[in-house]
N, C-alpha and C. Protein backbone atom coordinates (compact mmCIF):
# COMPACT_ATOMS: atom_id res chain seq x y z
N UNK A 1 -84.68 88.07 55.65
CA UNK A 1 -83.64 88.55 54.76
C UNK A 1 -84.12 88.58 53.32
N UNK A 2 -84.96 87.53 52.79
CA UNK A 2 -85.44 87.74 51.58
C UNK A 2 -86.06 88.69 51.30
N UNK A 3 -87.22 88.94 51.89
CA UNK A 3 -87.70 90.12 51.94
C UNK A 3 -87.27 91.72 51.62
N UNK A 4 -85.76 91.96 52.35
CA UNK A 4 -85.37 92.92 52.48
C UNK A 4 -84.70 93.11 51.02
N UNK A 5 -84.05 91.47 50.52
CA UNK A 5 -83.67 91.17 49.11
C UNK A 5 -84.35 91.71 47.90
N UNK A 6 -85.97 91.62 48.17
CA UNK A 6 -86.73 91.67 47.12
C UNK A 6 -86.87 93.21 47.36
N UNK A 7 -86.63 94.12 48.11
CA UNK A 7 -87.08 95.45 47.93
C UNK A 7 -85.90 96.21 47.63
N UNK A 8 -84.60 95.70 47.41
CA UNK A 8 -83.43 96.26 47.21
C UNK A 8 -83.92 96.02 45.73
N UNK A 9 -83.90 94.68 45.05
CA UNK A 9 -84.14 94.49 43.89
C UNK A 9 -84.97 94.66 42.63
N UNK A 10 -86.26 95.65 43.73
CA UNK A 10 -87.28 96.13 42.27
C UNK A 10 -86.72 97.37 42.71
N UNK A 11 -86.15 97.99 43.75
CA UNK A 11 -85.61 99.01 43.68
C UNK A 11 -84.75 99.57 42.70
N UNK A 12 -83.65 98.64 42.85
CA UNK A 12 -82.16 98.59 41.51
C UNK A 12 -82.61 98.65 40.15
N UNK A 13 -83.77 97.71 40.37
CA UNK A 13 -83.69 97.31 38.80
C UNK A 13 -85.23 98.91 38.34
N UNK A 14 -85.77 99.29 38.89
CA UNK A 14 -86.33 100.74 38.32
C UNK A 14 -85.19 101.86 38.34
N UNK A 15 -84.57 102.16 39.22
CA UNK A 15 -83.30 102.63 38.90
C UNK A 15 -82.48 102.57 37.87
N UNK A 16 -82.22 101.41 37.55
CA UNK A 16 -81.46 101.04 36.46
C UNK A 16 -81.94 101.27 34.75
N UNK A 17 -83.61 101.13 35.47
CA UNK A 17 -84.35 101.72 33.67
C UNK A 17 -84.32 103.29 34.06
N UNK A 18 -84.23 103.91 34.71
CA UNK A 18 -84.07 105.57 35.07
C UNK A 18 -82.85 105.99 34.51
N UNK A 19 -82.13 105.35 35.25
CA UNK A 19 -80.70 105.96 34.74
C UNK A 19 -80.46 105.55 32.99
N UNK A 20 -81.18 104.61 32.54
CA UNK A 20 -81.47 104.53 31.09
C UNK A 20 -81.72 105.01 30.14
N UNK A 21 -82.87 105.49 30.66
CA UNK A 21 -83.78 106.57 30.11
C UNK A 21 -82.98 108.07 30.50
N UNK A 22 -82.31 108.44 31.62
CA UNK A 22 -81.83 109.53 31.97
C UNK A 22 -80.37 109.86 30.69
N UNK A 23 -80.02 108.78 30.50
CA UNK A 23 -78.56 108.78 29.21
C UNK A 23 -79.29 109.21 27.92
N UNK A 24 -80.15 109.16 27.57
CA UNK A 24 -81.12 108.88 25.97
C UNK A 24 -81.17 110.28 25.48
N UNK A 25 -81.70 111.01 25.13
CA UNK A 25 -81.99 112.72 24.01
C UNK A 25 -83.04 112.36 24.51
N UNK A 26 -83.31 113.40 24.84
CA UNK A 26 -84.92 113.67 25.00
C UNK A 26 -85.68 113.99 23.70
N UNK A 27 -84.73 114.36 22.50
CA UNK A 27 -86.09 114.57 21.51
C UNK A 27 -85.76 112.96 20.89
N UNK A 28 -85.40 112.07 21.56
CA UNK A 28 -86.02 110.43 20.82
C UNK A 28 -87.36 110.02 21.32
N UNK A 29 -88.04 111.04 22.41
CA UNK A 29 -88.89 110.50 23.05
C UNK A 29 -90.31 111.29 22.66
N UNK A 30 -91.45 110.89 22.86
CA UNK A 30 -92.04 109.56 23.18
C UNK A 30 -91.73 108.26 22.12
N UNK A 31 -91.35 107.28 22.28
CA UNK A 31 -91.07 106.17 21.31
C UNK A 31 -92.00 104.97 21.61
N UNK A 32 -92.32 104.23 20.92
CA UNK A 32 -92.84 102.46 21.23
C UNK A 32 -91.74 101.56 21.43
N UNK A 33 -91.66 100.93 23.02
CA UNK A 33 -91.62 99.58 23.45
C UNK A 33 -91.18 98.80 22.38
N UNK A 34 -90.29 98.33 22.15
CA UNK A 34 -90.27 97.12 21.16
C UNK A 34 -90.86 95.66 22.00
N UNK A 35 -92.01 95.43 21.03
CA UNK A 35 -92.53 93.90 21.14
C UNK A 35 -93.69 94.52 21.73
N UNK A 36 -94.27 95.48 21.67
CA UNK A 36 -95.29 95.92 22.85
C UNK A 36 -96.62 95.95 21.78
N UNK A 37 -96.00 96.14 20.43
CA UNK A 37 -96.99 96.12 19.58
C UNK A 37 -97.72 97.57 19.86
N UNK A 38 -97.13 98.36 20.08
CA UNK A 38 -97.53 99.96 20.46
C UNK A 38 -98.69 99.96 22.03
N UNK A 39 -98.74 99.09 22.33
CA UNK A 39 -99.63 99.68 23.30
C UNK A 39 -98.52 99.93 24.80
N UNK A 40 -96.94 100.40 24.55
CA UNK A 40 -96.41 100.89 25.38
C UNK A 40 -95.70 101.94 25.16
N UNK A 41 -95.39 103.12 25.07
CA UNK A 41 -95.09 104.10 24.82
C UNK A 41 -94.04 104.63 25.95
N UNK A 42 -92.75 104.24 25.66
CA UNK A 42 -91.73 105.07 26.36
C UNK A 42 -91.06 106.58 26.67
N UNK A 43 -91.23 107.72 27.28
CA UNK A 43 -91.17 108.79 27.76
C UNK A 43 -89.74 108.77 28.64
N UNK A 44 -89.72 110.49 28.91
CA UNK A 44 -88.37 110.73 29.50
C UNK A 44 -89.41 111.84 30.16
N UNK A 45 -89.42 112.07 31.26
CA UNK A 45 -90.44 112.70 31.92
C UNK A 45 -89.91 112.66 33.38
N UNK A 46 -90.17 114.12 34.07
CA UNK A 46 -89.66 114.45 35.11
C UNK A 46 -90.36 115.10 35.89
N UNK A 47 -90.87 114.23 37.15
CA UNK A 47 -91.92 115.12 37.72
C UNK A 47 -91.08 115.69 39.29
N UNK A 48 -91.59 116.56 39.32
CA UNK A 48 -90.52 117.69 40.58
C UNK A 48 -91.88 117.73 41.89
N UNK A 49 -93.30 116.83 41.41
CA UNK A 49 -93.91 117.38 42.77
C UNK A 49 -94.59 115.45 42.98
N UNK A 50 -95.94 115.68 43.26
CA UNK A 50 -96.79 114.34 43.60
C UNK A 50 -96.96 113.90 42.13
N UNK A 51 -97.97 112.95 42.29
CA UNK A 51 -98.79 112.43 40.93
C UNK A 51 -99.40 113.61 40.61
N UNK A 52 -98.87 113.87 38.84
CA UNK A 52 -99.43 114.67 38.06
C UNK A 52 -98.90 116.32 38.36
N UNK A 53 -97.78 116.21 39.50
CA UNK A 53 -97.11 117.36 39.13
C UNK A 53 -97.93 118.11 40.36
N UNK A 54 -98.59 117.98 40.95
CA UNK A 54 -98.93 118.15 42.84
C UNK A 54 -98.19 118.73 43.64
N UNK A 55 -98.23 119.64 43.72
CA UNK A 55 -96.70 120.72 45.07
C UNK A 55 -95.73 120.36 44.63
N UNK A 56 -95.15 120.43 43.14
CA UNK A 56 -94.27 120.79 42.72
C UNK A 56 -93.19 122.18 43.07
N UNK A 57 -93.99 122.99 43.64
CA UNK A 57 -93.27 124.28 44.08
C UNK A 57 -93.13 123.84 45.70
N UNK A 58 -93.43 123.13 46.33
CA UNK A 58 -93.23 123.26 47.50
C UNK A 58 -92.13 121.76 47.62
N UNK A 59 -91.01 121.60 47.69
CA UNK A 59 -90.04 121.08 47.45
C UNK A 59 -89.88 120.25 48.80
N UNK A 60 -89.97 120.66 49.82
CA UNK A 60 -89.47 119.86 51.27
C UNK A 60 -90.47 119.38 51.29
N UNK A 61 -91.69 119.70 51.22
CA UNK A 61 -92.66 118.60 51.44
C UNK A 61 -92.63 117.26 50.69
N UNK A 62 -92.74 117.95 49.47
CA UNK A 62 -92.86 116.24 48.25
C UNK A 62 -91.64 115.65 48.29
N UNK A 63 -90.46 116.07 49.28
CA UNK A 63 -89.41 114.99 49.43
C UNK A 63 -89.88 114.50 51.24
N UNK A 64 -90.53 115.11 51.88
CA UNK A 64 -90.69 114.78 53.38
C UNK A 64 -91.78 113.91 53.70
N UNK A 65 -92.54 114.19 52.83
CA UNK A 65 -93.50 112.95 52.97
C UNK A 65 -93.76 111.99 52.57
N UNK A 66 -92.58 111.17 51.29
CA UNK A 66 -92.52 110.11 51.44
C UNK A 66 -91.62 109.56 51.75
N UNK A 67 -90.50 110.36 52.28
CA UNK A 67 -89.89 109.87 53.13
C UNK A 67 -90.44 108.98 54.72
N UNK A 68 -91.18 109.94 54.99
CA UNK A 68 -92.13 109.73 56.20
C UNK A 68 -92.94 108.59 56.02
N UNK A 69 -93.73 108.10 55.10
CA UNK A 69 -94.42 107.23 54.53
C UNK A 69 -93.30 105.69 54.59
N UNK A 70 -92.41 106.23 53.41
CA UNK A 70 -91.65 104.85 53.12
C UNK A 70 -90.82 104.37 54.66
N UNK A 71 -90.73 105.49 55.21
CA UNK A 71 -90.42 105.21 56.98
C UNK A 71 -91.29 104.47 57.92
N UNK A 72 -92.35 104.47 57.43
CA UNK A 72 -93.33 103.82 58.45
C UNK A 72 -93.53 102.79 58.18
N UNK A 73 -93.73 102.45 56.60
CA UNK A 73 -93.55 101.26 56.31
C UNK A 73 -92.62 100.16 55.99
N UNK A 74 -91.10 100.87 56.24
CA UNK A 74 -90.14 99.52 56.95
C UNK A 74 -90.54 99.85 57.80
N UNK A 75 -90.40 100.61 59.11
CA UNK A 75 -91.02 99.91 60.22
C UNK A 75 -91.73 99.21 60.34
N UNK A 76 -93.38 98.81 59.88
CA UNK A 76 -94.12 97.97 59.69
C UNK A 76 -93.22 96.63 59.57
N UNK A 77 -92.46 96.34 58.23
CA UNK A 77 -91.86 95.42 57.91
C UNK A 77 -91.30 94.82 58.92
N UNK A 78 -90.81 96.04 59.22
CA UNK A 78 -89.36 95.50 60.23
C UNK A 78 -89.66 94.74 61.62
N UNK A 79 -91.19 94.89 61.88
CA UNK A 79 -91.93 94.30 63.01
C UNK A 79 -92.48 93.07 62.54
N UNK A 80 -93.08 93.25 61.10
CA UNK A 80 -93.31 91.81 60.42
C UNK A 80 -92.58 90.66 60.63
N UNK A 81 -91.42 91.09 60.53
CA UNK A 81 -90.09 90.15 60.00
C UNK A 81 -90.09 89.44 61.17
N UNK A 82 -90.39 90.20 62.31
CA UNK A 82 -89.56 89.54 63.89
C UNK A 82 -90.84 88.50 63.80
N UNK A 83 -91.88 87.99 63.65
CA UNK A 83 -93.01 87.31 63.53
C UNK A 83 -93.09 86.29 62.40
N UNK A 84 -93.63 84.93 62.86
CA UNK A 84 -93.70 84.17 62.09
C UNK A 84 -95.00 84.06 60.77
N UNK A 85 -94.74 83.50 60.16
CA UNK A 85 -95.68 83.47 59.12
C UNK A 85 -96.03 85.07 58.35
N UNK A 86 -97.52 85.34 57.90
CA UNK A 86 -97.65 86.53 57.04
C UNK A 86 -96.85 86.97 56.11
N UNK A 87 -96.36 86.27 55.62
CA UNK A 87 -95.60 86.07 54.41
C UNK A 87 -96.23 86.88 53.18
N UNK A 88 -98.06 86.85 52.91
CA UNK A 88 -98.20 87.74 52.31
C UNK A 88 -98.31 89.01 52.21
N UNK A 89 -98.38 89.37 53.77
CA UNK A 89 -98.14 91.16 53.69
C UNK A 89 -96.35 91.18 53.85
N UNK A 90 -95.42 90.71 54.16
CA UNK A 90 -94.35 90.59 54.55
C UNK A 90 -93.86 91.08 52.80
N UNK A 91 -94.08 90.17 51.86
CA UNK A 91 -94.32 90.20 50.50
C UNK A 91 -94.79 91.31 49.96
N UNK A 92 -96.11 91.97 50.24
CA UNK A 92 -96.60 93.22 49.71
C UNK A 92 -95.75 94.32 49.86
N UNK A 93 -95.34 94.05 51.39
CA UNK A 93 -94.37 95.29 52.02
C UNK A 93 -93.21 95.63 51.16
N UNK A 94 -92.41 94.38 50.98
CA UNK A 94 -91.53 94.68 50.10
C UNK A 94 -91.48 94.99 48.60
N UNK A 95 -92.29 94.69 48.09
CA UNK A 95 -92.84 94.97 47.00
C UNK A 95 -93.07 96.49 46.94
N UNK A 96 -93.74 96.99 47.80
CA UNK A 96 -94.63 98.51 48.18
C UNK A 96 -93.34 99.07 47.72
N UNK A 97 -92.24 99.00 49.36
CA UNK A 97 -91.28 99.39 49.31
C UNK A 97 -90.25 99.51 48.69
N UNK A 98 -89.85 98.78 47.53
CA UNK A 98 -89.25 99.10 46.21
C UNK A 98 -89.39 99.95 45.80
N UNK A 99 -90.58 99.86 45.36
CA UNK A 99 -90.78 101.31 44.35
C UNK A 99 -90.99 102.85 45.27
N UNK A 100 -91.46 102.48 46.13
CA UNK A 100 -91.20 103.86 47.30
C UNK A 100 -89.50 103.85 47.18
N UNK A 101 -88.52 103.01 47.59
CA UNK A 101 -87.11 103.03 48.02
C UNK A 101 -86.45 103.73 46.68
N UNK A 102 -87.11 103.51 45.60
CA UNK A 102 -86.77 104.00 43.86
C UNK A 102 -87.03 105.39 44.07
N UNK A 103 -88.38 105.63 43.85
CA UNK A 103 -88.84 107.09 43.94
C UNK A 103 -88.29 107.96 45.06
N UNK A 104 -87.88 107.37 45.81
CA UNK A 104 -87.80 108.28 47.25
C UNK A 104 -86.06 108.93 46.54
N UNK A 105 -85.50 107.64 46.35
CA UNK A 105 -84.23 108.40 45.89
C UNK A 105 -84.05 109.27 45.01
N UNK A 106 -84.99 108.73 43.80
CA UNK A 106 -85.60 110.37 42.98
C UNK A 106 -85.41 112.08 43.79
N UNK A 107 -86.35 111.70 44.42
CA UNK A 107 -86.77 113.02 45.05
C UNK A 107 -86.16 113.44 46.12
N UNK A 108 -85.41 112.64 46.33
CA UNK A 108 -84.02 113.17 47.08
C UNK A 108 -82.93 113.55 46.47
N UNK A 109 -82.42 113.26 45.60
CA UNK A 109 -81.18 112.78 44.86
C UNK A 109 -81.34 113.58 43.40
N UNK A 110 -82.16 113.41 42.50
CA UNK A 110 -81.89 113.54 41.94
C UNK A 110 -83.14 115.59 41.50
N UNK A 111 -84.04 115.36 42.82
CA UNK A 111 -85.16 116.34 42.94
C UNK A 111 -86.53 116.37 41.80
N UNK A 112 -86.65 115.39 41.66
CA UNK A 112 -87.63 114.56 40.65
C UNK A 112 -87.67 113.58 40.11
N UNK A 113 -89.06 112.72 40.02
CA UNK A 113 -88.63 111.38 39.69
C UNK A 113 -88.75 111.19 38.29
N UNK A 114 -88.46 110.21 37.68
CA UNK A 114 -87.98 110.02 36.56
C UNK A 114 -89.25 108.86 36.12
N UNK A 115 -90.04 109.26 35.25
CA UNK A 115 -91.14 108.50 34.64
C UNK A 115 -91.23 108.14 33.38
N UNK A 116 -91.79 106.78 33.39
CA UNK A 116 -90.32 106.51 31.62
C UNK A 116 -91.68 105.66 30.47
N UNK A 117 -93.24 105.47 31.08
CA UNK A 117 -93.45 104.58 29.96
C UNK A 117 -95.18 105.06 30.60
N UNK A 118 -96.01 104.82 29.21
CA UNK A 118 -97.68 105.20 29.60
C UNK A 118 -98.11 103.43 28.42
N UNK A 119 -99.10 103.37 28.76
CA UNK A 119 -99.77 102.26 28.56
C UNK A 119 -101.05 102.71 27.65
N UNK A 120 -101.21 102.39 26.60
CA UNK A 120 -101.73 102.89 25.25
C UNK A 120 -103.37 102.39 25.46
N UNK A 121 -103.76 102.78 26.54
CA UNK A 121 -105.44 102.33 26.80
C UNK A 121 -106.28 102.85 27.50
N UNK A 122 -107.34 103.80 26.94
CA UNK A 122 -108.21 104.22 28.04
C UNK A 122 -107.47 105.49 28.57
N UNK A 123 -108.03 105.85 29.07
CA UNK A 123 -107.42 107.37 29.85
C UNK A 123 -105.61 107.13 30.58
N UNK A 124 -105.66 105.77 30.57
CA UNK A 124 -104.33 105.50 31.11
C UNK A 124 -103.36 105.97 30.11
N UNK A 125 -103.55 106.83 28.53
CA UNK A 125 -102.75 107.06 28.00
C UNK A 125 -102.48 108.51 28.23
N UNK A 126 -102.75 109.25 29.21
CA UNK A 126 -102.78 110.62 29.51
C UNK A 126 -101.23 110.41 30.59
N UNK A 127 -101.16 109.30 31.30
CA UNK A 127 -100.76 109.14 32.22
C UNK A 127 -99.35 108.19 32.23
N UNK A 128 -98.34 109.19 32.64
CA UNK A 128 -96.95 108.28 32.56
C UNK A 128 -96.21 107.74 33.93
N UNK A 129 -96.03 106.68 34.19
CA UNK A 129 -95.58 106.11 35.38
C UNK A 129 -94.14 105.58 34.84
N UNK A 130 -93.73 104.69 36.23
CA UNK A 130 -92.17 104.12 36.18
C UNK A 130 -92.75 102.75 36.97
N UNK A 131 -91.29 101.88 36.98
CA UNK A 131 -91.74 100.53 37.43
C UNK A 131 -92.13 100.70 38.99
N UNK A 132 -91.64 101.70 39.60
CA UNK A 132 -91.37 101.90 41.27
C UNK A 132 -93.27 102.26 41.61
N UNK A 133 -93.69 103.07 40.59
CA UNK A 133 -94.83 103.05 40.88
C UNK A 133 -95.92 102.35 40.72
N UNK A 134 -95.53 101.12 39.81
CA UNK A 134 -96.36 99.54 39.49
C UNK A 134 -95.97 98.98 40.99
N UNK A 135 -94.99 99.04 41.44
CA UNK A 135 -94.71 97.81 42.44
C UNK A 135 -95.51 98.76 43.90
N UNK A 136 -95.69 100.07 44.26
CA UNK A 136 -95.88 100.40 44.98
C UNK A 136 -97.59 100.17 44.71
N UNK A 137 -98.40 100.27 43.96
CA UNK A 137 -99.66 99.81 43.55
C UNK A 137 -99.71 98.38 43.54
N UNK A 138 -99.00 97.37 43.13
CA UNK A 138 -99.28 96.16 43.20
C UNK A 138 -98.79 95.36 45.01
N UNK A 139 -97.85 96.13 45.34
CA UNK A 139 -97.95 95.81 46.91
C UNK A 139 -99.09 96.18 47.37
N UNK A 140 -99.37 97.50 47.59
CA UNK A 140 -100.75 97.83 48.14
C UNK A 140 -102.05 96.98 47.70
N UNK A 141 -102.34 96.59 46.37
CA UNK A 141 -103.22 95.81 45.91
C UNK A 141 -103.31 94.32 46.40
N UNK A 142 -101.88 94.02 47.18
CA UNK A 142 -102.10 92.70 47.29
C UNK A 142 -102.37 92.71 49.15
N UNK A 143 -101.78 93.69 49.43
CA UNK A 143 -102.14 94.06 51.06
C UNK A 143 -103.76 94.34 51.19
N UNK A 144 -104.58 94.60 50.46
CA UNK A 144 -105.86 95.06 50.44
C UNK A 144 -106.66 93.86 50.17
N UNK A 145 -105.99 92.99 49.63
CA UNK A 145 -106.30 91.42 49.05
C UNK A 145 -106.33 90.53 50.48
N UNK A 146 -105.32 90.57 51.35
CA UNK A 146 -105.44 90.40 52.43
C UNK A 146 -105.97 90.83 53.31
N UNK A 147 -106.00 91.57 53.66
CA UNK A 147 -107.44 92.38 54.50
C UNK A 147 -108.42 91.52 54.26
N UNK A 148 -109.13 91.73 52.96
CA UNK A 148 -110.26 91.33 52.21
C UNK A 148 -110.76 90.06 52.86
N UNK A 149 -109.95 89.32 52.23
CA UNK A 149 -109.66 87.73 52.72
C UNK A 149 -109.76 87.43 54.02
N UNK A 150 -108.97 88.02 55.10
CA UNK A 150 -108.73 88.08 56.57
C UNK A 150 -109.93 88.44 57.15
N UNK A 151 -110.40 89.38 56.47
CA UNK A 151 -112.26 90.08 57.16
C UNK A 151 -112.92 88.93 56.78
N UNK A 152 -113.27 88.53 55.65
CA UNK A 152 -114.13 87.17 55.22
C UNK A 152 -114.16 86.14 56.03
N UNK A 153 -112.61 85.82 56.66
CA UNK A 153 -112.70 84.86 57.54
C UNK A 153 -112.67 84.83 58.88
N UNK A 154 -112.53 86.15 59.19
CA UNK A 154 -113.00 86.35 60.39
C UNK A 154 -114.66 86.52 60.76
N UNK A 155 -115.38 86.68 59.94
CA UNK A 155 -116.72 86.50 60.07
C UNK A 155 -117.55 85.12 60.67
């Protein structure tokens, strides 16, 4: 049940900076983060396809396939759960799945997702994300962490 807790909850709460950012003028934007000391840069940005605007014209797909995706992986979960222990992919999953459960509603709902902040470093300043897509990278990062680990000791 926690689990399912924690993916409702990075869900809500990227949602909740969307619909934030969705109330605001768009000509207040791009602005600086307060406390970020500029290296965060807040945006109102709307992407209608993949990363970087990717089959944007082809509409059923970039809503069908992550649907399909974020589908497979509650299932995954949902087989996790019935099993004891693995707590850290159990953890990643939900994590993943937040920000998939965020975005997905994007691109269902609203027919693009809503990308609200770029990070003032390195080529990463070309590039604007949302929280749904930190948590879907930092689940995966920590599922790959496990693997890692799991191969090492299976040797």
């Amino acid at each position: 049940m926690i689990y399912m807790g924690i993916t409702a909850l990075l869900a809500a709460l990227d949602l909740l900076i969307k619909n934030a950012i969705e109330e605001q003028d768009e000509a207040s934007f791009p602005k600086e983060l307060e406390g970020s000391g500029g290296k965060i840069l807040l945006h109102k940005n709307h992407n209608s396809g993949f990363p970087f605007g990717f089959l944007k014209e082809n509409q059923p797909l970039v809503q069908m396939v992550p649907l399909a995706v974020a589908s497979f992986g509650a299932g995954i979960l949902a087989g996790l759960l019935q099993r004891k222990g693995r707590h850290a992919e159990k953890l990643a999953l939900s994590i993943a799945l937040g920000g998939a459960v965020s975005n997905l509603y994007d691109r269902l709902v609203r027919h693009y997702v809503v990308d609200y902040f770029s990070i003032q470093y390195g080529k990463l300043k070309k590039v604007i994300f949302n929280l749904g897509d930190i948590f879907i990278f930092l689940g995966a990062a920590i599922l790959l962490a496990v693997e890692v680990v799991r191969a090492f000791k299976d040797r």
